[in-house]
C-alpha atoms as a PDB file:
ATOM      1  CA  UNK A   1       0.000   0.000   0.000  1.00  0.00           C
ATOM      2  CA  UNK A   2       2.617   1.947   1.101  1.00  0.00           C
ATOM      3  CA  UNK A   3       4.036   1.624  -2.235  1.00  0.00           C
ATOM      4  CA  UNK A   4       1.748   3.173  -4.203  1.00  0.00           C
ATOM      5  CA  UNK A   5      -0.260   5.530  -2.449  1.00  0.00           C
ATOM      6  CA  UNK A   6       0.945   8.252   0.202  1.00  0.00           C
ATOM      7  CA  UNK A   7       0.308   7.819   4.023  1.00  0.00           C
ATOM      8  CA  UNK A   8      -0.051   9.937   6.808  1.00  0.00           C
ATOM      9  CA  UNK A   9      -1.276  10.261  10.119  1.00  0.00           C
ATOM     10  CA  UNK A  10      -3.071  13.196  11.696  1.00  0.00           C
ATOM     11  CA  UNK A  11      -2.843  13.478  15.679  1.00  0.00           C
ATOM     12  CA  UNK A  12      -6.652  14.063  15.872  1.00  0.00           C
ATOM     13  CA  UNK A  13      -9.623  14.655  14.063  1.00  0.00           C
ATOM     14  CA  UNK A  14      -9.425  18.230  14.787  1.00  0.00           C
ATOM     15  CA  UNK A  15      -6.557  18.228  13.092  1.00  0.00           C
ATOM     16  CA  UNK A  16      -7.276  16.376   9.799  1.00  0.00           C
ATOM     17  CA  UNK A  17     -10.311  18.472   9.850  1.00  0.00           C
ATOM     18  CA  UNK A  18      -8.150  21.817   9.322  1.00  0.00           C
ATOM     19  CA  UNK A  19      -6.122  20.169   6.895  1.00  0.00           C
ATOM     20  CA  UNK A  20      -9.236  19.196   4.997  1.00  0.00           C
ATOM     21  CA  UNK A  21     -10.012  22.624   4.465  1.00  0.00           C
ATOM     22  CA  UNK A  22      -6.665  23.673   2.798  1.00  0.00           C
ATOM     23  CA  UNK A  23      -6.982  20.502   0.624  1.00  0.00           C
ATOM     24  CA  UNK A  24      -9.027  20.746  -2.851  1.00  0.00           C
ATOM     25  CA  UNK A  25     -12.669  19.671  -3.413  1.00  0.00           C
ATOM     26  CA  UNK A  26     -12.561  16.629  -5.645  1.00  0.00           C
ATOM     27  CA  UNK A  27     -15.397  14.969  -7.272  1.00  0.00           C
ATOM     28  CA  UNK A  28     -15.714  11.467  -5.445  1.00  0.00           C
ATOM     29  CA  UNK A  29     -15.856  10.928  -1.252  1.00  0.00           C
ATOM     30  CA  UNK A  30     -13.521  12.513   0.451  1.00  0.00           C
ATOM     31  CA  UNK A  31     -13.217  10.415   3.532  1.00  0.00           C
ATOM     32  CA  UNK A  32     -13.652   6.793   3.225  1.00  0.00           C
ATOM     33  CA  UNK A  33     -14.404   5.669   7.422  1.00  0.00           C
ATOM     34  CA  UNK A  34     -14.673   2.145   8.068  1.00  0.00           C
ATOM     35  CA  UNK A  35     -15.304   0.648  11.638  1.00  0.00           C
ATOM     36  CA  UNK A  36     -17.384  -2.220  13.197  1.00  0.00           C
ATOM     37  CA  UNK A  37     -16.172  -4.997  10.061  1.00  0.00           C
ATOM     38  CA  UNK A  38     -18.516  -8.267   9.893  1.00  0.00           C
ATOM     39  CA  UNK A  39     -15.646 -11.046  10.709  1.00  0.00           C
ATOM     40  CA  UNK A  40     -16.010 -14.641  10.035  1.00  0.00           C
ATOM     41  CA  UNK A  41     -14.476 -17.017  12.091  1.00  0.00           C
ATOM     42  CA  UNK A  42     -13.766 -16.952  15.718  1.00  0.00           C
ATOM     43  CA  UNK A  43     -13.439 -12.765  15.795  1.00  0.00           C
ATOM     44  CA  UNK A  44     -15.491 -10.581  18.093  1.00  0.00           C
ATOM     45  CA  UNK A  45     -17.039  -7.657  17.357  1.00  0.00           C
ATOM     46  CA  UNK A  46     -15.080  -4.172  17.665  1.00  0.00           C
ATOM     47  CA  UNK A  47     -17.136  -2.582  19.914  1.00  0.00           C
ATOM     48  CA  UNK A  48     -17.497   1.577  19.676  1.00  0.00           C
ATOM     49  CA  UNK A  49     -15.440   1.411  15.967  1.00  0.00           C
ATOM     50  CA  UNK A  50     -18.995   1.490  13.935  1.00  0.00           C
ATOM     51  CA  UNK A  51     -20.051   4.525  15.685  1.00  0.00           C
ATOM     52  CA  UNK A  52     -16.299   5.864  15.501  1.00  0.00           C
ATOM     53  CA  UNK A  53     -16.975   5.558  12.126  1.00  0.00           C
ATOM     54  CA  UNK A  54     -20.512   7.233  11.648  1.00  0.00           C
ATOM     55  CA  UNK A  55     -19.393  10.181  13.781  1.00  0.00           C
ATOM     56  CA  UNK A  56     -16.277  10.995  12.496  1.00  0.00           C
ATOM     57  CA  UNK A  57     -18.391  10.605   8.653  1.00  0.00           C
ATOM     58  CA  UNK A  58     -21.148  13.186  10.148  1.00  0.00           C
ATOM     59  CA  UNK A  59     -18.029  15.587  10.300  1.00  0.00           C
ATOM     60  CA  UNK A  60     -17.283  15.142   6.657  1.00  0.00           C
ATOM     61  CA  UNK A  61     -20.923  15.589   5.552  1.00  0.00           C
ATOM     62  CA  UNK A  62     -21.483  14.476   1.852  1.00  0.00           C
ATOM     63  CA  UNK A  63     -17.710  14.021   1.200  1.00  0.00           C
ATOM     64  CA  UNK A  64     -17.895  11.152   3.427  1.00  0.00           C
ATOM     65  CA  UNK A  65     -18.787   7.277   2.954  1.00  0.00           C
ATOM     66  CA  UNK A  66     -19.024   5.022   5.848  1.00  0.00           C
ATOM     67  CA  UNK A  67     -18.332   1.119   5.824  1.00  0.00           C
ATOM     68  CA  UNK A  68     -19.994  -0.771   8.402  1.00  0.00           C
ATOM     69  CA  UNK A  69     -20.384  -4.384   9.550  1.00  0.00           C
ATOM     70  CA  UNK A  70     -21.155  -6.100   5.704  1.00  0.00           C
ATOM     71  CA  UNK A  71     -20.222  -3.573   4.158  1.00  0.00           C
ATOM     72  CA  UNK A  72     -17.005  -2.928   5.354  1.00  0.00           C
ATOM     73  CA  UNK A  73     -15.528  -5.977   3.410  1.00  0.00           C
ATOM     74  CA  UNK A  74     -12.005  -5.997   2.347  1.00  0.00           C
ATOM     75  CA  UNK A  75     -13.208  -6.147  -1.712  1.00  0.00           C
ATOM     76  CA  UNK A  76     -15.605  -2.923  -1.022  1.00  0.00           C
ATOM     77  CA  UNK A  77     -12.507  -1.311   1.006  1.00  0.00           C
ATOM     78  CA  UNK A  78     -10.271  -1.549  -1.841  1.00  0.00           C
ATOM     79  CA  UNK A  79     -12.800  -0.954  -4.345  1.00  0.00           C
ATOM     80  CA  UNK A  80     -13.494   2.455  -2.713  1.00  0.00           C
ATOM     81  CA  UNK A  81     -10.164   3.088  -1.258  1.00  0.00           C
ATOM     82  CA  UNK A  82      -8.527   4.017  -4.168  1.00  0.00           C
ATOM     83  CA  UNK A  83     -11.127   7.314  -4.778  1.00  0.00           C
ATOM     84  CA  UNK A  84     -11.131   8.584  -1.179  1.00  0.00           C
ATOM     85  CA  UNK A  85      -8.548  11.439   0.010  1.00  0.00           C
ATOM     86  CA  UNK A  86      -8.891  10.336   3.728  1.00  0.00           C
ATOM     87  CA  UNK A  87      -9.021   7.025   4.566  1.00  0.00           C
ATOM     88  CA  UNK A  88     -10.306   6.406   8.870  1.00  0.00           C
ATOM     89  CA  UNK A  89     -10.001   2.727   9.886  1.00  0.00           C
ATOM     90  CA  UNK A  90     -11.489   2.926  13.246  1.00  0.00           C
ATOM     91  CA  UNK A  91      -9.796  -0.057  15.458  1.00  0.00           C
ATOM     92  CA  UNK A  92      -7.990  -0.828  18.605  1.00  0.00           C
END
C-alpha cells in the first residue's frame, strides 16, 4: 500500500479536519471511514469502531462514505479506497 499511495497520520480529528479545508474539493468521497467490520471465524465484534466511524463521517458531511459491519468488506474497502482522500479505519 505503502508503495503506491501516500500515508499519513493526523494526531486528531481536529486536526485532519483543518487540513481538509486547505486541501481541494474533488469529485468522489472525500473520507472513506470504516469501523465495526462483519468477521467470520472466531473474531469478536469491535465494539465503539462502527459509531467511531458514523461520527467521524457526520463531520465530513457528503464528502464522506461510511463502511460498516457487511459492508465494510475488504473487496468494497479496496474498491473504494482508491477514490477517497482520507481514509479512517477505526480499530484498537
Amino acid at each position: 500500500l505503502a508503495q503506491k499511495y501516500a500515508l499519513s497520520y493526523a494526531p486528531s480529528v481536529t486536526a485532519l479536519l483543518h487540513m481538509a479545508d486547505r486541501a481541494p474539493a474533488r469529485d468522489a468521497a472525500t473520507l472513506l471511514a470504516v469501523g465495526d467490520p462483519a468477521f467470520s471465524g472466531n473474531l469478536g465484534r469491535l465494539p465503539a469502531t462502527g459509531e467511531e466511524a458514523r461520527r467521524l463521517g457526520d463531520l465530513f458531511g457528503k464528502s464522506a462514505e461510511v463502511l460498516t459491519e457487511a459492508k465494510a468488506s475488504e473487496a468494497e474497502v479496496r474498491k473504494r479506497a482508491a477514490q477517497a482522500r482520507y481514509l479512517h479505519f477505526a480499530t484498537h
